[in-house]
Protein backbone atom coordinates (compact mmCIF):
# COMPACT_ATOMS: atom_id res chain seq x y z
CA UNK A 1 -34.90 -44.69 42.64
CA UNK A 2 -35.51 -46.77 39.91
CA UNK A 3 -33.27 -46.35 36.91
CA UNK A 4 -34.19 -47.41 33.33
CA UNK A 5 -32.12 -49.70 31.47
CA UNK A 6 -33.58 -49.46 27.71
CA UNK A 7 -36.62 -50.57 26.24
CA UNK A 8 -36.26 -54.60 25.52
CA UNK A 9 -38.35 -55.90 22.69
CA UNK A 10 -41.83 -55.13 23.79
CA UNK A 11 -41.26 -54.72 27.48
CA UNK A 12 -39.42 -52.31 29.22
CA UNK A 13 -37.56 -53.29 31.81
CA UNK A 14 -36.49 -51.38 34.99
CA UNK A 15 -34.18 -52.28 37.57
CA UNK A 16 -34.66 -50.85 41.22
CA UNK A 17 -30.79 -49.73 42.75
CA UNK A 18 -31.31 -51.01 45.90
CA UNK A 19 -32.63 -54.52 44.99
CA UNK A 20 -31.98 -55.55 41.39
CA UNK A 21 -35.52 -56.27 40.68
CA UNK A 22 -36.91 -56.26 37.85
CA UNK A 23 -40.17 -54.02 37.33
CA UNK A 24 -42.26 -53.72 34.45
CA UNK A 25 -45.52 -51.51 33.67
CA UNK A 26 -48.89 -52.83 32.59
CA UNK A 27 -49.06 -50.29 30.15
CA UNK A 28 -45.53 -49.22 27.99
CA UNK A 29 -46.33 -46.51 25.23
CA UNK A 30 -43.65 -45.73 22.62
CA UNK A 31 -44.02 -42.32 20.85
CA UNK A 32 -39.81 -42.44 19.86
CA UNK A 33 -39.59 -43.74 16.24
CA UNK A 34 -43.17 -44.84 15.85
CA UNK A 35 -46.66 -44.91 18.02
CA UNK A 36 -47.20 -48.24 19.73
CA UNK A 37 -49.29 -49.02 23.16
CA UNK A 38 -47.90 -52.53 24.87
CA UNK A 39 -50.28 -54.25 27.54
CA UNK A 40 -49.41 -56.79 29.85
CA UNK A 41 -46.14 -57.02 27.58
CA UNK A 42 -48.07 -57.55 24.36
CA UNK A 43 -48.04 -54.90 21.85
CA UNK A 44 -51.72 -54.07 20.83
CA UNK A 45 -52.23 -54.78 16.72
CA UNK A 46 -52.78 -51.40 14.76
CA UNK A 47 -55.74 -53.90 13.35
CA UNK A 48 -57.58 -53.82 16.37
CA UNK A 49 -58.10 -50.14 16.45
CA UNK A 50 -60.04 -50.04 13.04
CA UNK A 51 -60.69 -46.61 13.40
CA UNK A 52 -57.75 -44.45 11.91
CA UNK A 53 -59.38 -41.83 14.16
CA UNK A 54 -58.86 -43.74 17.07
CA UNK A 55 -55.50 -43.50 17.02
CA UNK A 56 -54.88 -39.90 15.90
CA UNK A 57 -56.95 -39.05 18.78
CA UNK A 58 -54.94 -40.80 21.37
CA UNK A 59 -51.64 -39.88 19.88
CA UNK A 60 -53.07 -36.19 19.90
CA UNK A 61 -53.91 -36.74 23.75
CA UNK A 62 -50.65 -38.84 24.57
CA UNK A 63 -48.84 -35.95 23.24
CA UNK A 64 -50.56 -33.38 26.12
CA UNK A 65 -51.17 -36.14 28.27
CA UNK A 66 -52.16 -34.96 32.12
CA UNK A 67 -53.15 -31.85 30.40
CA UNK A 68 -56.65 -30.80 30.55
CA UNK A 69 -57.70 -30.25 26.35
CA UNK A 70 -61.10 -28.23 25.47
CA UNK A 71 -63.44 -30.76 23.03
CA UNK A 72 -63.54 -27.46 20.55
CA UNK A 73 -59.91 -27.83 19.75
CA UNK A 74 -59.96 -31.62 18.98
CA UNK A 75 -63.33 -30.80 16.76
CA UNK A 76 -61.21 -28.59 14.95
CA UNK A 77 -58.36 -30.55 14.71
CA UNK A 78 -60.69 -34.21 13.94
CA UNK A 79 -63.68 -33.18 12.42
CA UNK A 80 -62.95 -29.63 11.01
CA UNK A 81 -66.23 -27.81 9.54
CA UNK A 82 -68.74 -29.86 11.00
CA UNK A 83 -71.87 -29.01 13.08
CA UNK A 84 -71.49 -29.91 16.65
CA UNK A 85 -73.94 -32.66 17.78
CA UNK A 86 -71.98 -34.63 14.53
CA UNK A 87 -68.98 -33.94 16.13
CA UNK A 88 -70.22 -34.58 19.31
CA UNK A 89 -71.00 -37.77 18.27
CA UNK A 90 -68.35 -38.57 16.79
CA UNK A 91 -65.98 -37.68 19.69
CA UNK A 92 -67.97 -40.12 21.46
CA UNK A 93 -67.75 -43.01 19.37
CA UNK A 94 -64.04 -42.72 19.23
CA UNK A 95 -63.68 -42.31 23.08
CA UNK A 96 -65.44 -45.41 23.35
CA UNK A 97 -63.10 -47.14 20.48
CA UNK A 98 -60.11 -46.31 22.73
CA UNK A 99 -61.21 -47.20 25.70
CA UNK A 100 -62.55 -50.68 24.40
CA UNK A 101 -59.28 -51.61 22.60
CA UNK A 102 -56.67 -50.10 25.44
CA UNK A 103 -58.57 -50.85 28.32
CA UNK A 104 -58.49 -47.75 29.54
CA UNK A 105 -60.71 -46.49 32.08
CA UNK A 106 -63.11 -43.29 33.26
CA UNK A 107 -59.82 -42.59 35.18
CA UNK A 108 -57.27 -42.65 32.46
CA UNK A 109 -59.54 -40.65 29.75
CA UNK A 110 -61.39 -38.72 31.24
CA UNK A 111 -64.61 -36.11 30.18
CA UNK A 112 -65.13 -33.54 32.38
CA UNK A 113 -67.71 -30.89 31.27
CA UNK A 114 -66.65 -28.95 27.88
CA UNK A 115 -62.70 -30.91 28.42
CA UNK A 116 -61.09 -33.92 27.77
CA UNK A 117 -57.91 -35.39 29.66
CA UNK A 118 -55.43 -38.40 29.44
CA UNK A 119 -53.85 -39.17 32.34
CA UNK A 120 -51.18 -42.23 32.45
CA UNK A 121 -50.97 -43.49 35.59
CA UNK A 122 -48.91 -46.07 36.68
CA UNK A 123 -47.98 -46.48 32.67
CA UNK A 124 -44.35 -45.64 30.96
CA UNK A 125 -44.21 -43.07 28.40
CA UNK A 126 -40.71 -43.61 26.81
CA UNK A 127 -40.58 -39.71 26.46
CA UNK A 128 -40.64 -38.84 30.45
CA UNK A 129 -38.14 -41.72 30.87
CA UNK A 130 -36.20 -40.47 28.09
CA UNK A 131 -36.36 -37.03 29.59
CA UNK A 132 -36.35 -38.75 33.36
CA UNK A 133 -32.35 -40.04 32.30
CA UNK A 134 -30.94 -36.73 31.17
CA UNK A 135 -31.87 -35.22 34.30
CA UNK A 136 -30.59 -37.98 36.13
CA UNK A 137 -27.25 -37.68 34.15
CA UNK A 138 -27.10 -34.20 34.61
CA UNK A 139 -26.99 -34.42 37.92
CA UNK A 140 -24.69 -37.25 38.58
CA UNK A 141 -20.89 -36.50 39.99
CA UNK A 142 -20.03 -39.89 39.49
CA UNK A 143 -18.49 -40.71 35.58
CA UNK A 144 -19.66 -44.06 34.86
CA UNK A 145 -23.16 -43.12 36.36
CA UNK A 146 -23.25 -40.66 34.09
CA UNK A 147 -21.90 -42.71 31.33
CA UNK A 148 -24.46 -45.32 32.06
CA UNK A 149 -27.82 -43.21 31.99
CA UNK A 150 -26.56 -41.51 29.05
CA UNK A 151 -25.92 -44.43 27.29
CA UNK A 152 -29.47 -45.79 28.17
CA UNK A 153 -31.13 -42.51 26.88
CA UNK A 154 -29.39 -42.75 23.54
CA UNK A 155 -30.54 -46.30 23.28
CA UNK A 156 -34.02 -45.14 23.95
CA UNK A 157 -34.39 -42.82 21.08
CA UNK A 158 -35.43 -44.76 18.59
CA UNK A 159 -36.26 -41.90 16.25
CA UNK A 160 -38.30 -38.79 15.76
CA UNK A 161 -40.85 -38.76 18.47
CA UNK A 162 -44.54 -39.29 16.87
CA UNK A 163 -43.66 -39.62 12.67
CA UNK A 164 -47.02 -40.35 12.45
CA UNK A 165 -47.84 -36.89 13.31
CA UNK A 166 -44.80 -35.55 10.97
CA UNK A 167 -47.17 -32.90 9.10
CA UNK A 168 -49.60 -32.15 11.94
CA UNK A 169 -48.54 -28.69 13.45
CA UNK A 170 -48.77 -29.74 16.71
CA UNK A 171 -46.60 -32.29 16.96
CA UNK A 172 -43.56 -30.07 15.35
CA UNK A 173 -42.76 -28.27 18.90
CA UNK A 174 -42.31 -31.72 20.87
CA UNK A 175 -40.98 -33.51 17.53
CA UNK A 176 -38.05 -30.56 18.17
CA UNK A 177 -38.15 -30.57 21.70
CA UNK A 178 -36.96 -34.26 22.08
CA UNK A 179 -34.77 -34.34 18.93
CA UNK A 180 -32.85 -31.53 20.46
CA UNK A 181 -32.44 -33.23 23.57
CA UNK A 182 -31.13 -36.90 22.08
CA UNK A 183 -28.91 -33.96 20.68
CA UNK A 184 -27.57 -32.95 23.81
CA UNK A 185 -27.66 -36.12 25.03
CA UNK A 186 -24.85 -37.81 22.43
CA UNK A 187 -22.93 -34.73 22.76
CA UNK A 188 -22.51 -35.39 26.38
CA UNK A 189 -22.02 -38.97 25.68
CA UNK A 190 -19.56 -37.82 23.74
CA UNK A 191 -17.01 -36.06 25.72
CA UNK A 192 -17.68 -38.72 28.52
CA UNK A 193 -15.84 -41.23 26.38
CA UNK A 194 -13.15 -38.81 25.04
CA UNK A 195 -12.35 -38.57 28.46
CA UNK A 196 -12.53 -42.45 28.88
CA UNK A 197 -10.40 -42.87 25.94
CA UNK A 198 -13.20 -45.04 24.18
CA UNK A 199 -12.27 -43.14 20.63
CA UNK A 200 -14.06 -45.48 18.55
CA UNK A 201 -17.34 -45.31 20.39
CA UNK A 202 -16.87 -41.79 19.82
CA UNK A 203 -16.95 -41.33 16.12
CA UNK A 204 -19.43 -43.94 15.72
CA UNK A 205 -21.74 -41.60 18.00
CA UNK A 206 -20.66 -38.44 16.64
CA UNK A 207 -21.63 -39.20 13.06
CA UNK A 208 -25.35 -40.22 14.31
CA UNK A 209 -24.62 -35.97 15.10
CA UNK A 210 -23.46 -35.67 11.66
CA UNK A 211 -26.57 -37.63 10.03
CA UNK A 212 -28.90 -35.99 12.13
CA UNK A 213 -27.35 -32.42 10.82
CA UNK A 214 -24.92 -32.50 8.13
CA UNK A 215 -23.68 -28.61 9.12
CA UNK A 216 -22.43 -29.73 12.29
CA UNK A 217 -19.00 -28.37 12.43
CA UNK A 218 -18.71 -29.78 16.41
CA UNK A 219 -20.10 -32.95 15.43
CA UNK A 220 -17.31 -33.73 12.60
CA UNK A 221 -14.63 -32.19 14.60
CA UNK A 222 -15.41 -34.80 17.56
CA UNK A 223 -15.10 -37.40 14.43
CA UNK A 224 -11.69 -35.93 13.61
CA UNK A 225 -10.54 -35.95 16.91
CA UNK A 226 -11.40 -39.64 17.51
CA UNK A 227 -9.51 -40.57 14.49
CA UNK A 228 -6.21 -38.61 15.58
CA UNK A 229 -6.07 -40.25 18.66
CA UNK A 230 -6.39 -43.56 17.02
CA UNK A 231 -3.47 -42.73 15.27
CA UNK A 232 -5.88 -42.44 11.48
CA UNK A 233 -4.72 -39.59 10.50
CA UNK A 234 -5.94 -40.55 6.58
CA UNK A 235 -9.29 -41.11 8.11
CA UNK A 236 -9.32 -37.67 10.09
CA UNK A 237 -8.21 -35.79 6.55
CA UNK A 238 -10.82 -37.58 4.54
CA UNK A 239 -13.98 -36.15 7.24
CA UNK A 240 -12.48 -32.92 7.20
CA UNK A 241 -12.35 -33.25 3.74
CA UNK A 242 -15.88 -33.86 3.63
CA UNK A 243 -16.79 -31.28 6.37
CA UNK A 244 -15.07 -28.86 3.70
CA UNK A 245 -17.09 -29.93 0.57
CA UNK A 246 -20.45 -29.82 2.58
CA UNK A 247 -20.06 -26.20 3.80
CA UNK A 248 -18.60 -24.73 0.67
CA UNK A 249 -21.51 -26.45 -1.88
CA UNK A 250 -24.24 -25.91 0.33
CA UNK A 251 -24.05 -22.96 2.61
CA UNK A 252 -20.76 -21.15 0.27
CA UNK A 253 -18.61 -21.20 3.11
CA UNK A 254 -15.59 -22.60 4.80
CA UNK A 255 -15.36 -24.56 8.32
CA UNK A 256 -14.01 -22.58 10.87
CA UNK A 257 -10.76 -23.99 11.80
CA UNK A 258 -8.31 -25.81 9.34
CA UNK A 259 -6.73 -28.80 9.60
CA UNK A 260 -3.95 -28.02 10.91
CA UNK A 261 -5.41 -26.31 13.41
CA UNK A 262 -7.23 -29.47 14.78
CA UNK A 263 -4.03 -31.15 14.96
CA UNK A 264 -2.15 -28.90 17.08
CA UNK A 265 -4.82 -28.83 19.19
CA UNK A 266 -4.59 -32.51 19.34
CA UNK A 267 -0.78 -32.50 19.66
CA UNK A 268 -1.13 -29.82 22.67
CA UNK A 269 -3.81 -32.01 24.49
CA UNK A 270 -1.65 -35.15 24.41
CA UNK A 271 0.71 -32.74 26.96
CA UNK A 272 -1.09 -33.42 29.69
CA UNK A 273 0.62 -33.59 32.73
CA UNK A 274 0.27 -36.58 34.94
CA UNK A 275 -3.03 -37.75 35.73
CA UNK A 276 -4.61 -34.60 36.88
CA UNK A 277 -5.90 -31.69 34.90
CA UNK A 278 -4.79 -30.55 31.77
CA UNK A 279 -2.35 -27.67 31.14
CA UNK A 280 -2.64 -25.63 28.24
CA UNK A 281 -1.46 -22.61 26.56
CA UNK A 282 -3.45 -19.27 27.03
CA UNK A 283 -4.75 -19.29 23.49
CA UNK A 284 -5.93 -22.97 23.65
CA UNK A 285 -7.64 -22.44 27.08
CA UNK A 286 -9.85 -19.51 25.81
CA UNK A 287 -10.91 -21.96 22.75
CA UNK A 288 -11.62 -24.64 25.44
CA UNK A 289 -14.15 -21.81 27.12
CA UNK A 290 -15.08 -20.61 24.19
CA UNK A 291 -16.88 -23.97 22.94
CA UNK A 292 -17.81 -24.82 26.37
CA UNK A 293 -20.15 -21.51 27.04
CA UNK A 294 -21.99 -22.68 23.43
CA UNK A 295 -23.20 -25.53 25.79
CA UNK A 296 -27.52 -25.90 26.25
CA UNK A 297 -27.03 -26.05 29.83
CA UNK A 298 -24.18 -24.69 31.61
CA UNK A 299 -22.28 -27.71 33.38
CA UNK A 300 -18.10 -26.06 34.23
CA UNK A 301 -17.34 -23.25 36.63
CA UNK A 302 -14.77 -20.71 35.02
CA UNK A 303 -12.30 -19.62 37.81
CA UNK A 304 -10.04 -16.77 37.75
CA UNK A 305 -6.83 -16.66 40.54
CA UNK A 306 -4.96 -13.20 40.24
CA UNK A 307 -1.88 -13.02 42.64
CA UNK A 308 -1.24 -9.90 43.85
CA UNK A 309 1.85 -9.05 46.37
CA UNK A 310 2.85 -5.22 47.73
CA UNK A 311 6.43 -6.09 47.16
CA UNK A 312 6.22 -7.42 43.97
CA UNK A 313 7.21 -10.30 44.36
CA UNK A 314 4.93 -13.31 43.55
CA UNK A 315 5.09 -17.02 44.55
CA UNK A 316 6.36 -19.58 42.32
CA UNK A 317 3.20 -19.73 39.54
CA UNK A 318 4.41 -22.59 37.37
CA UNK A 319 5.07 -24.64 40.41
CA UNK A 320 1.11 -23.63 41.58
CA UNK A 321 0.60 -24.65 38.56
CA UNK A 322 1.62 -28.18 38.63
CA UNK A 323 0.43 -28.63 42.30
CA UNK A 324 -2.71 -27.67 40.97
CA UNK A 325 -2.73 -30.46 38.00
CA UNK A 326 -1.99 -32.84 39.99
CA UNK A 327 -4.72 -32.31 42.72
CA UNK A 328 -7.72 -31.43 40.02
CA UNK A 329 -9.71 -33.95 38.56
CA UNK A 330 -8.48 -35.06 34.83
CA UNK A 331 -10.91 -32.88 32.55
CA UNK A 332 -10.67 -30.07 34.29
CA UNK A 333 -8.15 -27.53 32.60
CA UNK A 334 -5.57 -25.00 33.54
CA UNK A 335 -3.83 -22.26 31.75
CA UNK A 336 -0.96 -19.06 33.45
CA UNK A 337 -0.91 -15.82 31.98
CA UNK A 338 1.71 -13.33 33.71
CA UNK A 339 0.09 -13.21 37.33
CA UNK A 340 -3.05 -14.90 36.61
CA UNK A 341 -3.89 -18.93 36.35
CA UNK A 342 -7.59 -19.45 34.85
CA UNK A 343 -9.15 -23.00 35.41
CA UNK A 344 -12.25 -24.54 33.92
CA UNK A 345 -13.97 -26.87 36.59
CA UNK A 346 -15.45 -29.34 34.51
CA UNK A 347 -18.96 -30.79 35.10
CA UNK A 348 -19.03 -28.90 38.47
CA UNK A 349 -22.71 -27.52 39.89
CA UNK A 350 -23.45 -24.04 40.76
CA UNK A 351 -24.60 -25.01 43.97
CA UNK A 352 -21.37 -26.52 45.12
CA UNK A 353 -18.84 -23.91 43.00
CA UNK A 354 -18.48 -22.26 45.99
CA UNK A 355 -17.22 -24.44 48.40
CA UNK A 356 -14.65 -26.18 45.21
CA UNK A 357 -13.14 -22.52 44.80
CA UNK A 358 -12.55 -21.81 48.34
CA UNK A 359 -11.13 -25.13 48.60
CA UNK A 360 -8.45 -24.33 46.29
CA UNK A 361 -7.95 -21.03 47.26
CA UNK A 362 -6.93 -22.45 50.71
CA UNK A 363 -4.48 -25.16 49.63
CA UNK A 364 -3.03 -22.58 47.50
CA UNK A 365 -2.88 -20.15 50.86
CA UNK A 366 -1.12 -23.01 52.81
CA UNK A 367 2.09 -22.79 50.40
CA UNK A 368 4.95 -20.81 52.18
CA UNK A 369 6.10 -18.60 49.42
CA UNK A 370 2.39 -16.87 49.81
CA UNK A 371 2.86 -15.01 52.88
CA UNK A 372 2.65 -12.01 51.28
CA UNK A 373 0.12 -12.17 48.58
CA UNK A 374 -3.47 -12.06 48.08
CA UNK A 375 -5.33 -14.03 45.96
CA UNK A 376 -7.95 -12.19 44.00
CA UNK A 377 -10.59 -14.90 42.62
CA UNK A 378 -14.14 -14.47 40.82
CA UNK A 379 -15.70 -17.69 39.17
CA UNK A 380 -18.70 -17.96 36.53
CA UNK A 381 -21.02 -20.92 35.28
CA UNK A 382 -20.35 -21.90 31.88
């Protein structure tokens, strides 16, 4: 599998796992923060194309690239109101404008009756290894793995994908698509390095959140956060502060928790019990859930344990409790409540949910004091 590292200059370097090697493409095209075609490690001069056409043809086709494009719609969108045999024409001319300056061949852009088709193979399109990373992050049990292809997608946003385009319709949908995405993508860079303790990393990344959407209550609470666990709690007033004045003037309204409220959260997350999970208070825990099923994607398993014994009389909880800190993974958070203990599974698959519950569910069963009690347990994706 070969694993991206960032875009370097004007050549984009990839390094295989296995080997170290470095491997480049011929051809590199950048459509993040501005169009631009390298070959053979050379960007190729906007001069050369001459035609203005040219280009907003092959951005056009970069955009849908491997998709097959009727000639009627890129009359319409090129040449709109003219006869055909001048469009014709002039579809023709710029074909053979971009193939002359990119060097691309019958195979690459292609005409094939009344359609038209771009095909990039063996070339990099930042945008599918842009996408290529999240997925691979997504995936990934392993922390720093995680950490390290998110990192390398955030690098490779350089900005809005295709401002060229900025007022063509068509470009709007994949101008969203990929914002929202780099989105996601600092978010869950985000909480990796809370978890890391890398607090100033945070807030730095959080307020590209902030720029990017100035009505991002998550995004300035992240900043606040950072700053209480660096110990600024001046600095952690004066965004909230700000968060304030930005709702009220613009939108007429208030954020939704106060600032108090942040810091008792913060206060109650710093009682962590050794190195395992997290145990919190009822109330917390359901704020925890709450922000975690407002997620894109659902990435934590929600698991319910409700002890149930014919005499009444139930095991030790609190003690279950702390066996079950200990043993979890830190991020993952527990919470009692009477006869019930709730845990969120952090960054746990469906696919192996399963298995994880029934795991726990047995080294709870192995504890003497449950002889006899049942454990009642039902688990969601959040």
């Amino acid at each position: 599998m070969k694993v991206c590292t960032g875009w370097c200059g004007s050549q984009q370097v990839f390094h295989n796992n296995r080997g170290g090697i470095p491997i480049s493409g011929k051809y590199l095209i950048k459509t993040l923060g501005g169009f631009q075609i390298i070959k053979d490690g050379e960007p190729i001069q906007e001069k050369k194309w001459k035609s203005q056409k040219a280009l907003e043809l092959l951005r056009f086709l970069v955009a849908n690239r491997n998709k097959k494009i009727p000639v009627d719609r890129i009359f319409e969108y090129l040449w709109p109101g003219m006869n055909g045999e001048s469009a014709k024409a002039n579809l023709h001319s710029t074909l053979h404008t971009i193939r002359k300056v990119a060097g691309f061949n019958s195979d690459v852009l292609s005409v094939r009756g009344e359609s038209i088709r771009f095909i990039p193979e063996n070339m990099e399109v930042d945008v599918d290894v842009f996408e290529k990373l999240i997925r691979l992050a997504e995936s990934s049990k392993d922390m720093n793995e995680r950490e390290k292809l998110s990192r390398s997608a955030v690098e490779l946003y350089k900005g809005d994908f295709l401002p060229e385009d900025i007022y063509e319709d068509w470009s709007t949908p994949y101008r969203e698509y990929y914002r929202e995405l780099y989105i996601d993508a600092l978010r869950n860079l985000c909480r990796i390095l809370m978890e890391k303790e890398k607090y100033t990393e945070v807030k730095n990344l959080a307020r590209k959140l902030v720029s990017m959407d100035p009505y991002n209550e998550e995004a300035y609470y992240t900043i606040i956060m950072a700053y209480f666990s660096l110990g600024r709690l001046n600095d952690a007033r004066r965004w909230y502060q700000k968060l304030e004045k930005t709702l009220k003037e613009d939108l007429g309204i208030y954020p939704s928790r106060t600032f108090e409220e942040l810091l008792r959260i913060q206060r109650d997350f710093r009682s962590i019990t050794g190195r395992g999970a997290l145990i919190v208070g009822k109330g917390l825990f359901n704020k925890i859930t709450f922000y975690e099923s407002r997620k894109r994607k659902p990435t934590s398993i929600l698991l319910s344990l409700t002890f149930v014994s014919e005499d009444n009389k139930l095991p030790d909880l609190k003690g279950i409790l702390t066996e079950l800190s200990r043993s979890l993974r830190k991020g993952d958070v527990l919470t009692l409540d009477v006869n019930n203990i709730s845990i969120l599974l952090n960054e746990t698959r469906k696919e192996n949910a399963e298995e994880v519950v029934k795991s726990i569910v047995r080294r709870i069963k192995e504890r003497p004091d449950m002889k006899n009690v049942r454990i009642l347990y039902e688990w969601q994706c959040m």
